[in-house]
N, C-alpha and C. Protein backbone atom coordinates (compact mmCIF):
# COMPACT_ATOMS: atom_id res chain seq x y z
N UNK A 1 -89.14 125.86 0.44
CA UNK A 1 -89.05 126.46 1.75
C UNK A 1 -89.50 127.91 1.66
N UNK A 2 -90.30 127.93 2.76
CA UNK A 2 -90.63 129.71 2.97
C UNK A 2 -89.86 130.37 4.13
N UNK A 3 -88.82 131.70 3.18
CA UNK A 3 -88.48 131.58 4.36
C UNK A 3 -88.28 133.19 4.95
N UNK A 4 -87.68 133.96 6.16
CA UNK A 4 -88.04 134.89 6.51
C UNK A 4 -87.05 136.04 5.72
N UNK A 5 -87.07 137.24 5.98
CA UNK A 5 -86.25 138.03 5.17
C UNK A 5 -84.72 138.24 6.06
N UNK A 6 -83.75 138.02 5.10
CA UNK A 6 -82.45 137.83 5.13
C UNK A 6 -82.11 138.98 6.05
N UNK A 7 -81.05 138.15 7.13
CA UNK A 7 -80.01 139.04 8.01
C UNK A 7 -79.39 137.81 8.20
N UNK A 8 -77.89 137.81 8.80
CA UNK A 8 -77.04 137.00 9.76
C UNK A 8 -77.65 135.87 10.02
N UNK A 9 -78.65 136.13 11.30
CA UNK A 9 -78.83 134.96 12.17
C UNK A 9 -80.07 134.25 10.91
N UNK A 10 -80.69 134.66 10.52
CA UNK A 10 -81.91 134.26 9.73
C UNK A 10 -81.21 133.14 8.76
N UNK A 11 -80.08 133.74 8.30
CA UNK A 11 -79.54 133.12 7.11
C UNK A 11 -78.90 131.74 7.79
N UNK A 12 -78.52 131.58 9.15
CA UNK A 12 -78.04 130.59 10.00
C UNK A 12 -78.89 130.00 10.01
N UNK A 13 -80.02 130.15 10.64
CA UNK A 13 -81.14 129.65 10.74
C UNK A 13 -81.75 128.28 9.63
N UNK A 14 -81.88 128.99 8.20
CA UNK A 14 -82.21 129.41 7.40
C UNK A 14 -81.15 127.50 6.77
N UNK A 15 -79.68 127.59 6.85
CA UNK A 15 -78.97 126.67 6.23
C UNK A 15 -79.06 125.49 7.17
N UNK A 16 -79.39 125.84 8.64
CA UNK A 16 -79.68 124.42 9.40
C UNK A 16 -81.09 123.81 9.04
N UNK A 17 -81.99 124.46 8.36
CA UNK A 17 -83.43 124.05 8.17
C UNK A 17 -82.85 122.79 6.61
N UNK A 18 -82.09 123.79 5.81
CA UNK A 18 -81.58 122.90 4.72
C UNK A 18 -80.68 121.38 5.02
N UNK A 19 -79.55 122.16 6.28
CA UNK A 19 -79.01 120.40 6.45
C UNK A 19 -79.89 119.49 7.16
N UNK A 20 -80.81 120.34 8.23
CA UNK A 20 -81.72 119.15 8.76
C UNK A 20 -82.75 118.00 7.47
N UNK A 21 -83.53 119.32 6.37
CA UNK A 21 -83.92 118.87 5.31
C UNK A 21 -82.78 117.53 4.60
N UNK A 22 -81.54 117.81 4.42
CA UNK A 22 -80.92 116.91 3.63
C UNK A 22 -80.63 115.60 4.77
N UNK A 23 -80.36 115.60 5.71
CA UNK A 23 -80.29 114.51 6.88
C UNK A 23 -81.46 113.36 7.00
N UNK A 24 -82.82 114.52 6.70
CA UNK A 24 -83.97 113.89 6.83
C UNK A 24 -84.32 112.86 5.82
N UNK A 25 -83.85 113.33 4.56
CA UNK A 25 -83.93 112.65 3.66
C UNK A 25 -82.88 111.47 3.19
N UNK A 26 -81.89 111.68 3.82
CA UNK A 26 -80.59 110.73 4.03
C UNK A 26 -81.44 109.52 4.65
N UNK A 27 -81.97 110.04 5.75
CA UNK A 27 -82.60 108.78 6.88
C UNK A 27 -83.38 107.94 6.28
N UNK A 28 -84.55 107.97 4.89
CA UNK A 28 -85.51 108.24 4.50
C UNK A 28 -85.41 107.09 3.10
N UNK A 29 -83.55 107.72 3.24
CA UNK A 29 -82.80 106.66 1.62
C UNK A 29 -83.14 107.34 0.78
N UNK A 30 -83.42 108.84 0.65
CA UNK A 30 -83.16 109.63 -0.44
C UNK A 30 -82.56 110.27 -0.62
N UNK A 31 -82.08 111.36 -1.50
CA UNK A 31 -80.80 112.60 -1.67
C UNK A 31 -81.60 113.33 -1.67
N UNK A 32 -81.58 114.70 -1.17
CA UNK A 32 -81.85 115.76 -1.24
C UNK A 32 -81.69 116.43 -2.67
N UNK A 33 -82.15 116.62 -3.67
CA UNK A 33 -81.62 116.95 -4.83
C UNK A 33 -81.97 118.76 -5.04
N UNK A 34 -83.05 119.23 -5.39
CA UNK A 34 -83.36 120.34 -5.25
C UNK A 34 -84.34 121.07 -4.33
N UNK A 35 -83.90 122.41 -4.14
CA UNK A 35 -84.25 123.02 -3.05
C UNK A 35 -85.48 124.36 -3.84
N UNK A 36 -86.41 123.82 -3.38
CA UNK A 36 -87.77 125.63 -3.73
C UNK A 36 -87.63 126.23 -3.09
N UNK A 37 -87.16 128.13 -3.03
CA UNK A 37 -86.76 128.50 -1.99
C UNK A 37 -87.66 129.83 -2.42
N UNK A 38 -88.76 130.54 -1.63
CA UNK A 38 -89.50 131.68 -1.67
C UNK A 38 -89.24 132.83 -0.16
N UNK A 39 -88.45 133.93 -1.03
CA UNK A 39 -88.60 134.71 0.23
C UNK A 39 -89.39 135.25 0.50
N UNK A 40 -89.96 135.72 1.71
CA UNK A 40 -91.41 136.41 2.42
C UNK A 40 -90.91 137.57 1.87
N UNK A 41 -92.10 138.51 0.97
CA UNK A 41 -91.43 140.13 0.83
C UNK A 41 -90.92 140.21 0.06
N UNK A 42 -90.18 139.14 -0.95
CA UNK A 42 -89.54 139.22 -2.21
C UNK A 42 -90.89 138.84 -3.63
N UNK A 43 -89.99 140.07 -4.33
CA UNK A 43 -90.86 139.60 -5.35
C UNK A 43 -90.34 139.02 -6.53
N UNK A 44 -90.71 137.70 -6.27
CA UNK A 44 -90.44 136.53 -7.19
C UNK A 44 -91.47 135.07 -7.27
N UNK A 45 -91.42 134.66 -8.48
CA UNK A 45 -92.13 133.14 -8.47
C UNK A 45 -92.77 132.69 -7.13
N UNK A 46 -93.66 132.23 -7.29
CA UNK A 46 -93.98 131.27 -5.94
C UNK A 46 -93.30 130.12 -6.16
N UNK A 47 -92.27 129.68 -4.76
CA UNK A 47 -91.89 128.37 -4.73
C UNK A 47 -92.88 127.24 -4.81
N UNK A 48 -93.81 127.17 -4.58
CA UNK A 48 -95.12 126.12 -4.57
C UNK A 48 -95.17 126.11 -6.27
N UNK A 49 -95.56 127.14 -7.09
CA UNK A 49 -95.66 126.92 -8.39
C UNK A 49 -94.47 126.14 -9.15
N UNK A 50 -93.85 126.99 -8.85
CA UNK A 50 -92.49 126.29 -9.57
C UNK A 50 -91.91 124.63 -9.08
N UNK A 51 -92.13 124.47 -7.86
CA UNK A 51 -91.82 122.62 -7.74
C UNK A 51 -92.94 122.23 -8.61
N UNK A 52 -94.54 122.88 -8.23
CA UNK A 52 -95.56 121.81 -9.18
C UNK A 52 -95.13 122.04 -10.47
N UNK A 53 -94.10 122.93 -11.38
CA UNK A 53 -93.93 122.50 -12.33
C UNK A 53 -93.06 121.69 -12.74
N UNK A 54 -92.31 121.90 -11.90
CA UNK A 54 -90.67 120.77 -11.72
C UNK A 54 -91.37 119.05 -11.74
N UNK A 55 -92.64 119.10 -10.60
CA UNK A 55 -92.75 117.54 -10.28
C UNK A 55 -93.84 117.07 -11.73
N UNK A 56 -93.79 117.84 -12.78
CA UNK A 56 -94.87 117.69 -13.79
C UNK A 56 -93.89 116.90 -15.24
N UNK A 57 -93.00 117.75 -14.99
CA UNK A 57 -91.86 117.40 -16.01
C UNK A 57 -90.68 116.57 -15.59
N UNK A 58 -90.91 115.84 -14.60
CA UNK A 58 -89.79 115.36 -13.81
C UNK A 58 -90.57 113.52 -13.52
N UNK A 59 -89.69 112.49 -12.99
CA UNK A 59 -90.35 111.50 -12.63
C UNK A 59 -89.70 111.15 -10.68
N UNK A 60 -90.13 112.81 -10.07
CA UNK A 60 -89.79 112.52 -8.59
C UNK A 60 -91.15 112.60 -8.04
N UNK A 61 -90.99 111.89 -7.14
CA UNK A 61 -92.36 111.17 -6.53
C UNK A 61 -92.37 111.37 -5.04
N UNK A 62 -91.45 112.41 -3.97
CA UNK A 62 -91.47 112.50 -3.03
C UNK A 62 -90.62 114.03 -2.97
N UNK A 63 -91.62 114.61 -1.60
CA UNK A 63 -91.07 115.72 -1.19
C UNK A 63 -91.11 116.14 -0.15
N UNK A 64 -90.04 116.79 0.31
CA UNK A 64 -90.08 117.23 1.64
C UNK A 64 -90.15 118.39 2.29
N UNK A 65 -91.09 119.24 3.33
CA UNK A 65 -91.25 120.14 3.49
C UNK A 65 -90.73 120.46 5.13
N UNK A 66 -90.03 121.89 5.49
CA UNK A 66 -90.20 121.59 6.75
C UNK A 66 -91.61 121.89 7.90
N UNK A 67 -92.64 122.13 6.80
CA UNK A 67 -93.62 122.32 7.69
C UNK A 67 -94.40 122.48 6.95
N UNK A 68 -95.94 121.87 7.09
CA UNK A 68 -97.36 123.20 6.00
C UNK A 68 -96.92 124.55 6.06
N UNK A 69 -96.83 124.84 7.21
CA UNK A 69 -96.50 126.26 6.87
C UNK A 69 -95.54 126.95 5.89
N UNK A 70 -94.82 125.82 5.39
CA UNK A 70 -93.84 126.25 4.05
C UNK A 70 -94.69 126.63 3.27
N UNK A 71 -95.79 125.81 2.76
CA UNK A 71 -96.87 126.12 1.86
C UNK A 71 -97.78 127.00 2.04
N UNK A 72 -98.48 127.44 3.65
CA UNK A 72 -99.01 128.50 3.35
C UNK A 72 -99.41 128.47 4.63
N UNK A 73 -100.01 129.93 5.08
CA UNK A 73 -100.51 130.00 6.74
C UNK A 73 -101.41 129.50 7.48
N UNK A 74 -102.51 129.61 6.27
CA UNK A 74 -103.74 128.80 6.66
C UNK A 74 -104.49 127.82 6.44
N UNK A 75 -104.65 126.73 7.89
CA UNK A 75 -104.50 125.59 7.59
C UNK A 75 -105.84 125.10 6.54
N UNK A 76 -106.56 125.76 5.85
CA UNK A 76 -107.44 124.88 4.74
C UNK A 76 -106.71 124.86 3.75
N UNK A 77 -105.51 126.18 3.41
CA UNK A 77 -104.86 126.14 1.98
C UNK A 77 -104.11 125.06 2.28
N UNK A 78 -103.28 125.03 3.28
CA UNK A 78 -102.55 124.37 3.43
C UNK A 78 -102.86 122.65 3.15
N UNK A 79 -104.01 121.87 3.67
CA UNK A 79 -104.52 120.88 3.43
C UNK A 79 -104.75 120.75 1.84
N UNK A 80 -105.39 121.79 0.93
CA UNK A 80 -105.61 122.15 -0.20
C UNK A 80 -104.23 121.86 -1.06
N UNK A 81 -103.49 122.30 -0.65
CA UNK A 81 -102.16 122.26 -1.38
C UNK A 81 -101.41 120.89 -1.17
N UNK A 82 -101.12 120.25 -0.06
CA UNK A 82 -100.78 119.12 -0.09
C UNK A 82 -101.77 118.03 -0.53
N UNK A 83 -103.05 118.51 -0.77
CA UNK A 83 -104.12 117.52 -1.40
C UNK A 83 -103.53 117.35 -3.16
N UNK A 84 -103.39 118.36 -3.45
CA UNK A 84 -102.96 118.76 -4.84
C UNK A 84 -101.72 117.72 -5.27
N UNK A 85 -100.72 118.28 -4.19
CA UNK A 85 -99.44 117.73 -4.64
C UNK A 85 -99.37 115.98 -4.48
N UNK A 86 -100.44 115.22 -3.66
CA UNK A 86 -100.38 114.29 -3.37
C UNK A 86 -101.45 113.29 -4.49
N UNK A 87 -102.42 114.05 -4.17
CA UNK A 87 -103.95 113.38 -4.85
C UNK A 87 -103.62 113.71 -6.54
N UNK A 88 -103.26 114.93 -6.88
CA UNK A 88 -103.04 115.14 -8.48
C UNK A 88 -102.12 115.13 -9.23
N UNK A 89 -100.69 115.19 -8.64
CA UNK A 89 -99.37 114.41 -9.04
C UNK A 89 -98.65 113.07 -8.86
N UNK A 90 -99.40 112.42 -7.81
CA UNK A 90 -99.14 111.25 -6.93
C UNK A 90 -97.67 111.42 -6.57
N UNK A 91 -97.69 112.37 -5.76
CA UNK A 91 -96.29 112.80 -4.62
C UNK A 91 -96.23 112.10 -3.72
N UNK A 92 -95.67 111.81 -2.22
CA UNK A 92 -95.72 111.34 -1.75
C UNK A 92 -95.06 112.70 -0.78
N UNK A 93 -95.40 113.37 0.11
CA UNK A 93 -95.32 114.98 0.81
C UNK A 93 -94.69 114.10 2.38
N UNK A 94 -93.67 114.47 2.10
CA UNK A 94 -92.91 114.41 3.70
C UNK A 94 -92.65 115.47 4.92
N UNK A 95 -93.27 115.43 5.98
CA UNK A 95 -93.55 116.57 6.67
C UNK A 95 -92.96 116.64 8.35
N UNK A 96 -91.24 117.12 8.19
CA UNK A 96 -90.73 117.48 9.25
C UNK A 96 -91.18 117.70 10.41
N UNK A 97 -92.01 118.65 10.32
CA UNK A 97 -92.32 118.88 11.41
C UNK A 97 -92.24 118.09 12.78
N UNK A 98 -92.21 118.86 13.75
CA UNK A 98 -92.10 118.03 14.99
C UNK A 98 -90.89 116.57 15.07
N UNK A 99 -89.96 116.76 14.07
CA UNK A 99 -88.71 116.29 14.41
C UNK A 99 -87.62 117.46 14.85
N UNK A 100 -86.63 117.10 14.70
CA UNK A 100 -85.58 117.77 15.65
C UNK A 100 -84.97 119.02 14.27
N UNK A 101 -85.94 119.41 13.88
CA UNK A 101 -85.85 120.59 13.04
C UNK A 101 -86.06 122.30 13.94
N UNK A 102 -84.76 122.89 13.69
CA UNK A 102 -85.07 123.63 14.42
C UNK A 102 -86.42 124.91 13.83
N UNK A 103 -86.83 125.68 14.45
CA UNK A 103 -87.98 126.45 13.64
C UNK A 103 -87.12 127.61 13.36
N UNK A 104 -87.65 128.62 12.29
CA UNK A 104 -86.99 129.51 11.64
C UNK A 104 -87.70 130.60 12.30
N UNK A 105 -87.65 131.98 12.18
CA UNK A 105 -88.42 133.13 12.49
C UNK A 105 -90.01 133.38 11.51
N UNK A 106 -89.87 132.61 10.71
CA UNK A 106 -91.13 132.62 9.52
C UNK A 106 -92.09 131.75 10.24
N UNK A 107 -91.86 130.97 11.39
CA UNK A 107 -92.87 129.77 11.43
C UNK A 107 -93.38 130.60 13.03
């Protein structure tokens, strides 16, 4: 998840994107197990790097995002990146969007 820089409501925001994420995946017949979490403005790891290393050393085969825009702003990277995670790990990229997810201030 990408997500916006921390206050109150953001952080509200912010944990309904996670239970909608874990619901979604309930529905789906999976567990939610771990969460990639990159703050905008923080300087740390890219969440995108670090799952592709997780899904390299791992035998999980599905993931869920609440939007491309988790992955990135513009939509060629964005296609680019879920090409990656799908076509060169054989993921299987689950994409919220436009369900009853509410949107965060980042999107």
């Amino acid at each position: 998840m990408r997500l916006a820089a921390s206050d109150d409501d953001t952080d509200d925001e912010n944990e309904a994107i996670k239970r909608e994420l874990a619901k979604h995946a309930s529905r789906e017949g999976f567990t939610l197990e771990r969460l990639f979490i990159e703050r905008l403005h923080a300087d740390e790891e890219s969440a995108f790097f670090s799952l592709i290393d997780a899904l390299k050393s791992t035998n999980v085969r599905h993931v869920i995002v609440p939007s491309l825009w988790h992955f990135a702003r513009l939509p060629g990277l964005q296609a680019a990146m879920r090409d990656h995670v799908e076509r060169e790990l054989g993921v299987r990229l689950w994409v919220v969007q436009g369900s009853s997810m509410p949107r965060s201030n980042a999107s």
